[in-house]
C-alpha atoms as a PDB file:
ATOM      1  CA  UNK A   1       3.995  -3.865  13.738  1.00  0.00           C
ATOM      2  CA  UNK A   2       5.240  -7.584  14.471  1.00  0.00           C
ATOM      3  CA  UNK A   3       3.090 -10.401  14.000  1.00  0.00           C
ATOM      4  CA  UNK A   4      -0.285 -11.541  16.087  1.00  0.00           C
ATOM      5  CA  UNK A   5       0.568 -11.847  19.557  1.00  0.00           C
ATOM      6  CA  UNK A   6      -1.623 -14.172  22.288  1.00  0.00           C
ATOM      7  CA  UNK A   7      -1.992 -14.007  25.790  1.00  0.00           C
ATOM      8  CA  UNK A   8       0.336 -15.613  28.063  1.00  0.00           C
ATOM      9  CA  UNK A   9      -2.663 -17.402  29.538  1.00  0.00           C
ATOM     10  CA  UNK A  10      -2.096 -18.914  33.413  1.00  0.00           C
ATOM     11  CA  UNK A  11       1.767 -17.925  32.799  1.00  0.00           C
ATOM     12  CA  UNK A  12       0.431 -13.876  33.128  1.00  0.00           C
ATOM     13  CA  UNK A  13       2.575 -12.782  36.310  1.00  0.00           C
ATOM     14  CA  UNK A  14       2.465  -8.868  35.315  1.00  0.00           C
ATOM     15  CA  UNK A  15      -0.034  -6.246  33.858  1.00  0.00           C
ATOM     16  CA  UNK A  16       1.938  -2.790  32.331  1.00  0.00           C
ATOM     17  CA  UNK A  17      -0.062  -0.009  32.320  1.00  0.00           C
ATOM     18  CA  UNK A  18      -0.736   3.155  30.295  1.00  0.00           C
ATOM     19  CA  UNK A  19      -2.100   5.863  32.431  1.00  0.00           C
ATOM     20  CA  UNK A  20      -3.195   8.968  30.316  1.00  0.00           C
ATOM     21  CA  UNK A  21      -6.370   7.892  28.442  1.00  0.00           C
ATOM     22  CA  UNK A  22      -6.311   4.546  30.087  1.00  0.00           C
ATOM     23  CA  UNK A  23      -6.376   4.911  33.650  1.00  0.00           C
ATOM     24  CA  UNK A  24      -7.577   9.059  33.700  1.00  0.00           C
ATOM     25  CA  UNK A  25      -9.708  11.151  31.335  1.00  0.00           C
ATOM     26  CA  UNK A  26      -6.320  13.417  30.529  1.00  0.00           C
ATOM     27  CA  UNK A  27      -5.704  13.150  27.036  1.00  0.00           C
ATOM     28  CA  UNK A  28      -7.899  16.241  25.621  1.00  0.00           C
ATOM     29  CA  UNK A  29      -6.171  17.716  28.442  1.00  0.00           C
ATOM     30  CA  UNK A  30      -2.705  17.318  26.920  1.00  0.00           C
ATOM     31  CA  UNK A  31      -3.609  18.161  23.703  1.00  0.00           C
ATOM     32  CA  UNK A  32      -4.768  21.594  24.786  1.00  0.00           C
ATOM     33  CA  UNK A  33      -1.736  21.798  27.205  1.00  0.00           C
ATOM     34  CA  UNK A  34       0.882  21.031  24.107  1.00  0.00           C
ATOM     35  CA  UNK A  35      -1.194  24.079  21.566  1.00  0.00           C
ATOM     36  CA  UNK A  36      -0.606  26.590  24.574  1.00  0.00           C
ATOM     37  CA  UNK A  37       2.989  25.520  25.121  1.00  0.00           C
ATOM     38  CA  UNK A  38       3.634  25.907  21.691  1.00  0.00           C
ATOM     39  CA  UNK A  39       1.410  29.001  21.046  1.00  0.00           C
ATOM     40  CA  UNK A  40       3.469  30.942  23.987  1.00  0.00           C
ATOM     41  CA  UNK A  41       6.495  30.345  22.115  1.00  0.00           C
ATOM     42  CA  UNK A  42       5.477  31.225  18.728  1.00  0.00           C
ATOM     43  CA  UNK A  43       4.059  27.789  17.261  1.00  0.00           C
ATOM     44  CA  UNK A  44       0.730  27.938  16.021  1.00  0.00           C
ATOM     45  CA  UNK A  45      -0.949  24.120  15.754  1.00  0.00           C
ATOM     46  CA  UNK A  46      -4.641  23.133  15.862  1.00  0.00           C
ATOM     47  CA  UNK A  47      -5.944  21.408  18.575  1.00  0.00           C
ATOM     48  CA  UNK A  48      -7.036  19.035  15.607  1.00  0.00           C
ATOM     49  CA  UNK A  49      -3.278  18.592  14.755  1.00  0.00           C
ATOM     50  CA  UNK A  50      -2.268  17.532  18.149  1.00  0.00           C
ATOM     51  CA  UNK A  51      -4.857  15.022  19.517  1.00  0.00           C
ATOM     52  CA  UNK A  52      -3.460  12.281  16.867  1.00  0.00           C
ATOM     53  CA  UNK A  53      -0.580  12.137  18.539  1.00  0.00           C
ATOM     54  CA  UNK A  54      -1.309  12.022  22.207  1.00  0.00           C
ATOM     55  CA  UNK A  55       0.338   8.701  23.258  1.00  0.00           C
ATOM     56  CA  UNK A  56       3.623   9.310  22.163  1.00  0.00           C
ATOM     57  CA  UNK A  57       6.358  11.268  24.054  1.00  0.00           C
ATOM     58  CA  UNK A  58       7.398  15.281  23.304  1.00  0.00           C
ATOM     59  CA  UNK A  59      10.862  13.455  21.734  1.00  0.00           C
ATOM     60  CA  UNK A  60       8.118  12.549  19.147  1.00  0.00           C
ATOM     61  CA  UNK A  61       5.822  14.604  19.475  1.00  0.00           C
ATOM     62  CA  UNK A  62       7.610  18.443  18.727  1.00  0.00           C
ATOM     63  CA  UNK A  63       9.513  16.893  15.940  1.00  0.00           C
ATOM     64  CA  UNK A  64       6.477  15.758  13.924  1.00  0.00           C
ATOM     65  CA  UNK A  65       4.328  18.705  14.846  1.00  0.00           C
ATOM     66  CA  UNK A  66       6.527  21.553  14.381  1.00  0.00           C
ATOM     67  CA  UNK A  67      10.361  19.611  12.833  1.00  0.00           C
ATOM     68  CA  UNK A  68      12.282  21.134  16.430  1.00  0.00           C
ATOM     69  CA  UNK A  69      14.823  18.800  18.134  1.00  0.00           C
ATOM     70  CA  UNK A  70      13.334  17.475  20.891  1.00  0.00           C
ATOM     71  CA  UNK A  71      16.871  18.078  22.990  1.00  0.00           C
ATOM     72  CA  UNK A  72      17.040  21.909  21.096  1.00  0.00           C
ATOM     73  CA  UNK A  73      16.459  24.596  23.751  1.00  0.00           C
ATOM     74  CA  UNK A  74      13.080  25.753  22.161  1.00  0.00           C
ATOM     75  CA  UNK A  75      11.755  22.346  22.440  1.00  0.00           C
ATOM     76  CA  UNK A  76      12.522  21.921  26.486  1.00  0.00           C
ATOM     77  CA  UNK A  77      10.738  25.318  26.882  1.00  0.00           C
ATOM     78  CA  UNK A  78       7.990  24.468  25.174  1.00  0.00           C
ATOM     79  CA  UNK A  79       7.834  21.638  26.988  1.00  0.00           C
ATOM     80  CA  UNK A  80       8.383  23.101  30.761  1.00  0.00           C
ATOM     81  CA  UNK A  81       5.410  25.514  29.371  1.00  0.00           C
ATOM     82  CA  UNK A  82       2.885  22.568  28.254  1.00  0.00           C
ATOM     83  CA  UNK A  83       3.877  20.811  31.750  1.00  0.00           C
ATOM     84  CA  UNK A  84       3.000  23.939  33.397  1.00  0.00           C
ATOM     85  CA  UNK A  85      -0.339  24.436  31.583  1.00  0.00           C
ATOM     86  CA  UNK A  86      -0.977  20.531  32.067  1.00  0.00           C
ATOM     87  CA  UNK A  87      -0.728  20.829  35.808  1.00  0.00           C
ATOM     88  CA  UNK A  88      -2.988  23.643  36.111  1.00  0.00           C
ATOM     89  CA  UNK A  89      -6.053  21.178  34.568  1.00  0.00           C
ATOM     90  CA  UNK A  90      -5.071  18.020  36.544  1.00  0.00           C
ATOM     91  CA  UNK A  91      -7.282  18.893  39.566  1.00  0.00           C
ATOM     92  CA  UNK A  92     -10.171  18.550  37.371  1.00  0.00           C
ATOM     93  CA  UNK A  93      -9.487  15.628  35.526  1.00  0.00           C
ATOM     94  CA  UNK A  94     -11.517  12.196  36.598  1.00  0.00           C
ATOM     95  CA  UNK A  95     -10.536   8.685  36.776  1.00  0.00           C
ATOM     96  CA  UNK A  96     -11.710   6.070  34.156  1.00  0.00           C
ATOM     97  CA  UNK A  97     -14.613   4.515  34.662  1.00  0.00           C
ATOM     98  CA  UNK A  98     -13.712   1.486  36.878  1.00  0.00           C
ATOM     99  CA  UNK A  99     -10.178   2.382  36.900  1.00  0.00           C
ATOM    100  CA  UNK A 100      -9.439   1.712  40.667  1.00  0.00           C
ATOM    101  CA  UNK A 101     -11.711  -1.421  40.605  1.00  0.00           C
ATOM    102  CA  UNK A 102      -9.949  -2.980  37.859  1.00  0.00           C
ATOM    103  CA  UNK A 103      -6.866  -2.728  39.512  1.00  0.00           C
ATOM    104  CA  UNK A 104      -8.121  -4.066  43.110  1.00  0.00           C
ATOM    105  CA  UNK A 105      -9.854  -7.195  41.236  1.00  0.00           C
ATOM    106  CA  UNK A 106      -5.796  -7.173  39.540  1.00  0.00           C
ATOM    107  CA  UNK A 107      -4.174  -7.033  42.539  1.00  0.00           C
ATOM    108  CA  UNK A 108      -6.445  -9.459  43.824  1.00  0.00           C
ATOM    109  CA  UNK A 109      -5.636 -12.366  41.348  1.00  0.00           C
ATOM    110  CA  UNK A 110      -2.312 -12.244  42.256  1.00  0.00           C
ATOM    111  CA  UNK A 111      -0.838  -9.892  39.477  1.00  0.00           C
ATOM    112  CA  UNK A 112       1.743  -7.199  39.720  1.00  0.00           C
ATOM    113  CA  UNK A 113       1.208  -3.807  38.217  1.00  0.00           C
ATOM    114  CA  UNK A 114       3.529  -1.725  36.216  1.00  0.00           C
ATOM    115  CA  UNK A 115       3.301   1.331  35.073  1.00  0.00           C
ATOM    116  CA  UNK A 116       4.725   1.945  31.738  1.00  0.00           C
ATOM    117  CA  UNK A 117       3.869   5.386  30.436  1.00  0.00           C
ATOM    118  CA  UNK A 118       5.140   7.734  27.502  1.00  0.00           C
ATOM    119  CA  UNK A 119       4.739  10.573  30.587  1.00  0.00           C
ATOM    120  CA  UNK A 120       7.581  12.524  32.354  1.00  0.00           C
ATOM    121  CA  UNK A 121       8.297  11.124  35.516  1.00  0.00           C
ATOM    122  CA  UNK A 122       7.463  13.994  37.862  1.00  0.00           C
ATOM    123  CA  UNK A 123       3.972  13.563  36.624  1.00  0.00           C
ATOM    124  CA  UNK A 124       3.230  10.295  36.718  1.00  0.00           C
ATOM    125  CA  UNK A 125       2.305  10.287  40.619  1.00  0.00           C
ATOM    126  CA  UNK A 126       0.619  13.435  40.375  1.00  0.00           C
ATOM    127  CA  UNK A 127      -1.644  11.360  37.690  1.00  0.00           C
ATOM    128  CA  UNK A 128      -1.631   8.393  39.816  1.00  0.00           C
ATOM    129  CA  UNK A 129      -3.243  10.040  42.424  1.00  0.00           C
ATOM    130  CA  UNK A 130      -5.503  12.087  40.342  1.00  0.00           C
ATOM    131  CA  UNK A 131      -6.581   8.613  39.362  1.00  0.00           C
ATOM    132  CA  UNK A 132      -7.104   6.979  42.731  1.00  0.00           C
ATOM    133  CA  UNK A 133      -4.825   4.366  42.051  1.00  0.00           C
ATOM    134  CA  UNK A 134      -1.213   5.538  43.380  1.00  0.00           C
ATOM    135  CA  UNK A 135      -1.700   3.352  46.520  1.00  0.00           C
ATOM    136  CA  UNK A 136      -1.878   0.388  44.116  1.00  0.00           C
ATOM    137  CA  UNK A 137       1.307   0.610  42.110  1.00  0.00           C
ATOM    138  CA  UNK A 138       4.856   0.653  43.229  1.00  0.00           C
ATOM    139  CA  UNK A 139       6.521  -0.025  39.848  1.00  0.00           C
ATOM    140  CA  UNK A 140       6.670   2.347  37.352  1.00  0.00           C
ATOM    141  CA  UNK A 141       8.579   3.315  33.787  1.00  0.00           C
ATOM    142  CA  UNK A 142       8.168   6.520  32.804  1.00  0.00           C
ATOM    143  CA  UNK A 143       9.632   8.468  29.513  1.00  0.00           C
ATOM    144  CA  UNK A 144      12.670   9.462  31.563  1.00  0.00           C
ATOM    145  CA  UNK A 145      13.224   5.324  32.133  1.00  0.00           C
ATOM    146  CA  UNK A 146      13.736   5.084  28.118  1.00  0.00           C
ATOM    147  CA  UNK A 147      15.665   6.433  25.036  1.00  0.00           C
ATOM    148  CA  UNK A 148      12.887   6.673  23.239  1.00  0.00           C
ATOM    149  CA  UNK A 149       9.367   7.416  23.881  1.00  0.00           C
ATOM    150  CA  UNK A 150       6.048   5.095  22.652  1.00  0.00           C
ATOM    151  CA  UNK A 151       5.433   3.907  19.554  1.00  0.00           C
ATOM    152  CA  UNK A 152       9.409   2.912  20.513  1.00  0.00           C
ATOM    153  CA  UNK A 153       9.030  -0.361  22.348  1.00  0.00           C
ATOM    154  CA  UNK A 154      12.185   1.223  25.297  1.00  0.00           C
ATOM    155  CA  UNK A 155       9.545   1.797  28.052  1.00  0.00           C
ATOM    156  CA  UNK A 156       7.573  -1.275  27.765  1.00  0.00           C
ATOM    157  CA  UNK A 157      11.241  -2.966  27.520  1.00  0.00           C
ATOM    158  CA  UNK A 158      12.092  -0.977  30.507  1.00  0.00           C
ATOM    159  CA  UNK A 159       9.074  -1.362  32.445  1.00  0.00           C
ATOM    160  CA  UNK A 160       9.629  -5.490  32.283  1.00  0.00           C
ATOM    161  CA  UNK A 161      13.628  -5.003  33.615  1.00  0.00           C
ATOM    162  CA  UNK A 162      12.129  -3.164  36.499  1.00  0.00           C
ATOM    163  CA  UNK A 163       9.539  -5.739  37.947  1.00  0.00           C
ATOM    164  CA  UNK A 164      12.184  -8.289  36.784  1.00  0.00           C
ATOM    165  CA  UNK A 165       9.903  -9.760  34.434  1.00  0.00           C
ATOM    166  CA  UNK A 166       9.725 -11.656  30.591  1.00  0.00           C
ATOM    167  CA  UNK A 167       7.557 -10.335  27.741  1.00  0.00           C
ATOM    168  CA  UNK A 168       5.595 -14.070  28.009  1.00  0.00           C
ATOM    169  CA  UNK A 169       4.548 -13.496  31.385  1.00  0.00           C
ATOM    170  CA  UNK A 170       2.782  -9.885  30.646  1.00  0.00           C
ATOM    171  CA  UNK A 171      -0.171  -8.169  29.200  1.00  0.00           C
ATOM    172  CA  UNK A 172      -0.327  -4.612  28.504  1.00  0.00           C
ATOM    173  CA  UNK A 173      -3.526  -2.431  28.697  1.00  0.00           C
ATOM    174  CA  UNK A 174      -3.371   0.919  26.949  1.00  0.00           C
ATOM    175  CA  UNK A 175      -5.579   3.175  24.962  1.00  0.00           C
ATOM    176  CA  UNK A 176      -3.848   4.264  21.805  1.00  0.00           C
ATOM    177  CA  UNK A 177      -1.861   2.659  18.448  1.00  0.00           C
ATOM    178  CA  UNK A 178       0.717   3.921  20.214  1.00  0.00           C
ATOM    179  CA  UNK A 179       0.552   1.296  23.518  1.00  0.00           C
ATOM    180  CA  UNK A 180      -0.324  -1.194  20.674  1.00  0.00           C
ATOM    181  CA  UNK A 181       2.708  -0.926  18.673  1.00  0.00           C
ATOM    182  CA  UNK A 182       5.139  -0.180  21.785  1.00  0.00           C
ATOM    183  CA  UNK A 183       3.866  -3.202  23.928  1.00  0.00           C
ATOM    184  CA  UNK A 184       3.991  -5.331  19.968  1.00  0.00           C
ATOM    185  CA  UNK A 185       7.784  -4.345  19.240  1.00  0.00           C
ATOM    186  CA  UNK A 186       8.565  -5.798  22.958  1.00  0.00           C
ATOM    187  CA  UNK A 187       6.548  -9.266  22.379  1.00  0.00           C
ATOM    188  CA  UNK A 188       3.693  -7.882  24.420  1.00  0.00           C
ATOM    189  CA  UNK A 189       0.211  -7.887  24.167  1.00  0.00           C
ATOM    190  CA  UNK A 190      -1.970  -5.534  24.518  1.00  0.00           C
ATOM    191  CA  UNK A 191      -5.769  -5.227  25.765  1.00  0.00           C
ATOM    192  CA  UNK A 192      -6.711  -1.453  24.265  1.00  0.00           C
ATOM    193  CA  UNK A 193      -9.513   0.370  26.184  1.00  0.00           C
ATOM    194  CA  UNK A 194     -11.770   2.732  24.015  1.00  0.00           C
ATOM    195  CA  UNK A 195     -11.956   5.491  26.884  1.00  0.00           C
ATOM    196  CA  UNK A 196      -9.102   7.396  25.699  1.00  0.00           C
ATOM    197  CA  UNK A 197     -11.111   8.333  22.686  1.00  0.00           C
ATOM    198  CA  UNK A 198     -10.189   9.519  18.912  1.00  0.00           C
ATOM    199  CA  UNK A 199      -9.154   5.715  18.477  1.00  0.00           C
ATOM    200  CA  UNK A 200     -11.464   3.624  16.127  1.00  0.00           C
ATOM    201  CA  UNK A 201     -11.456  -0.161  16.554  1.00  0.00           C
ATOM    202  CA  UNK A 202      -9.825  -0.210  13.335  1.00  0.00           C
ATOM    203  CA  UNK A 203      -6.829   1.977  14.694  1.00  0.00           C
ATOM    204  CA  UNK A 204      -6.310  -0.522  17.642  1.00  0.00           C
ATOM    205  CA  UNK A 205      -6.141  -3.719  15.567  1.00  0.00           C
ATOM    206  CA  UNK A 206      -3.124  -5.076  17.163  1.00  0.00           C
ATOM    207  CA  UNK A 207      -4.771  -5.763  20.398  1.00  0.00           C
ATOM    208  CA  UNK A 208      -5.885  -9.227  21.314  1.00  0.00           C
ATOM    209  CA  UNK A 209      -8.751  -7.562  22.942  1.00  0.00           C
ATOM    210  CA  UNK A 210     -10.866  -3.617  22.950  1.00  0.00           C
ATOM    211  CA  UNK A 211     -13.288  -3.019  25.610  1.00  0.00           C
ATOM    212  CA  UNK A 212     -14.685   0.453  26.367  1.00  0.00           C
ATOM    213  CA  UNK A 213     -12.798   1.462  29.845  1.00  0.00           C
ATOM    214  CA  UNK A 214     -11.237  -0.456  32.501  1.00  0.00           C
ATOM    215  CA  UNK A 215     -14.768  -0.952  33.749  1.00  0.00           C
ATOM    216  CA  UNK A 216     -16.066  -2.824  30.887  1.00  0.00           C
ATOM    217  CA  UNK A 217     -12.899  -5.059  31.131  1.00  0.00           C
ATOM    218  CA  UNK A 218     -13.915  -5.681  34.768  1.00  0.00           C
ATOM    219  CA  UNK A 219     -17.494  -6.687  34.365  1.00  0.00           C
ATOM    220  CA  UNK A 220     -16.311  -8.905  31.980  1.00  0.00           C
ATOM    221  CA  UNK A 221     -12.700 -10.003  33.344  1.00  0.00           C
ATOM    222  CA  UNK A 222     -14.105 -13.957  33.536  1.00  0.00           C
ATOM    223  CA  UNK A 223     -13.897 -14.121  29.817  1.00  0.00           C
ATOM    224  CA  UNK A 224     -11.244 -11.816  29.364  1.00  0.00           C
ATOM    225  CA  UNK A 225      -7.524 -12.532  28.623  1.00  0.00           C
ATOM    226  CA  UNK A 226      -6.721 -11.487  32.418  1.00  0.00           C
ATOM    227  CA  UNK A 227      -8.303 -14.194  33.544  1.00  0.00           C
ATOM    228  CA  UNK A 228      -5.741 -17.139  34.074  1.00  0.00           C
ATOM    229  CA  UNK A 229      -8.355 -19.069  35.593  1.00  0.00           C
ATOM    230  CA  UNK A 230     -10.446 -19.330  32.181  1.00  0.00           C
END
């Protein structure tokens, strides 16, 4: 982890965004999608084992659970079978409290939104939608943007060259130590939402600010570090 990082204050021209945890209640979800992937191919993990680590990518992920190569061929069926799984539970998955408000009062100030997620991009708009916020963003990294997956700074990094933007002109907002230490390693700071759950303050020290979900942060955006105004 780098040193202390402040807000950019009235030079904030971008917010990146996490989605899983963050944005949509979806990260018990991928824990249970990752023990069935890896059950059906003969990997037996705890639930317990894998909800630690939801944040980071599969290249991550499969190595630390089980030691496979995240390029090996048992490790991209694994992972087409925990997409599959994870697919089958979107539908029922609901949007953070105050998700789509936060973003609306975002858009409204005059900020651009970026997505920059440790997720594959063929989900991402799937989530998006799920969330009710997919009309709102039109930039977005995703792991397949980035060498390496979160707590690797590459998609924050790559999130920036796509809205064309500096690392002292952003904020990100994210849910895990992951997001923390990603969004940290590219000069960014980060505003870490309790909503993805598991986290304890302690584990998202890092962040210049924790509020419960992304409605919390909008009933109190006027002393928040979003607001440039302040």
């Amino acid at each position: 982890m780098t040193s202390a990082l402040h807000p950019p204050g009235d030079a904030l021209h971008v917010v990146l965004l996490d989605i899983d945890g963050t944005l949509i209640d979806s990260n018990d979800a991928h824990a249970r999608a990752w023990v069935g992937g890896l059950a059906e191919h003969g990997y037996v993990v705890l639930f317990e084992q894998v909800r630690p680590l939801i944040g980071m990518g599969g290249d991550k992920l499969l190595p630390t659970l089980v030691g496979l190569d995240a390029e090996s061929d048992d490790a991209k069926r694994i992972a087409e079978t925990r997409g599959e799984l994870f697919k089958r539970e979107l539908p029922s998955l609901r949007p953070a409290r105050g998700a789509r408000d936060l973003l609306v009062l975002l858009k409204g100030e005059g900020l651009e939104l970026v997505v920059a997620t440790s997720a594959q991009e063929q989900e991402v708009e799937a989530l998006l939608e799920q969330a009710g916020v997919a009309d709102l963003i039109a930039t977005k990294a995703s792991a397949d943007d980035a060498e390496n997956s979160k707590p690797d700074p590459d998609i924050v990094r790559a999130a920036l060259r796509k809205a064309g933007r500096y690392a002292a002109h952003s904020i990100m907002i994210g849910d895990t130590p992951y997001d923390v230490e990603a969004a940290s390693g590219a000069r960014v700071p980060t505003i870490a939402l309790r909503c993805g759950g598991y986290w304890s303050d302690d584990d998202l020290r890092g962040a210049i600010a924790i509020y419960d979900d992304p409605g919390d942060l909008c009933e109190h955006f006027a002393t928040s570090p979003l607001n440039v105004h302040a």
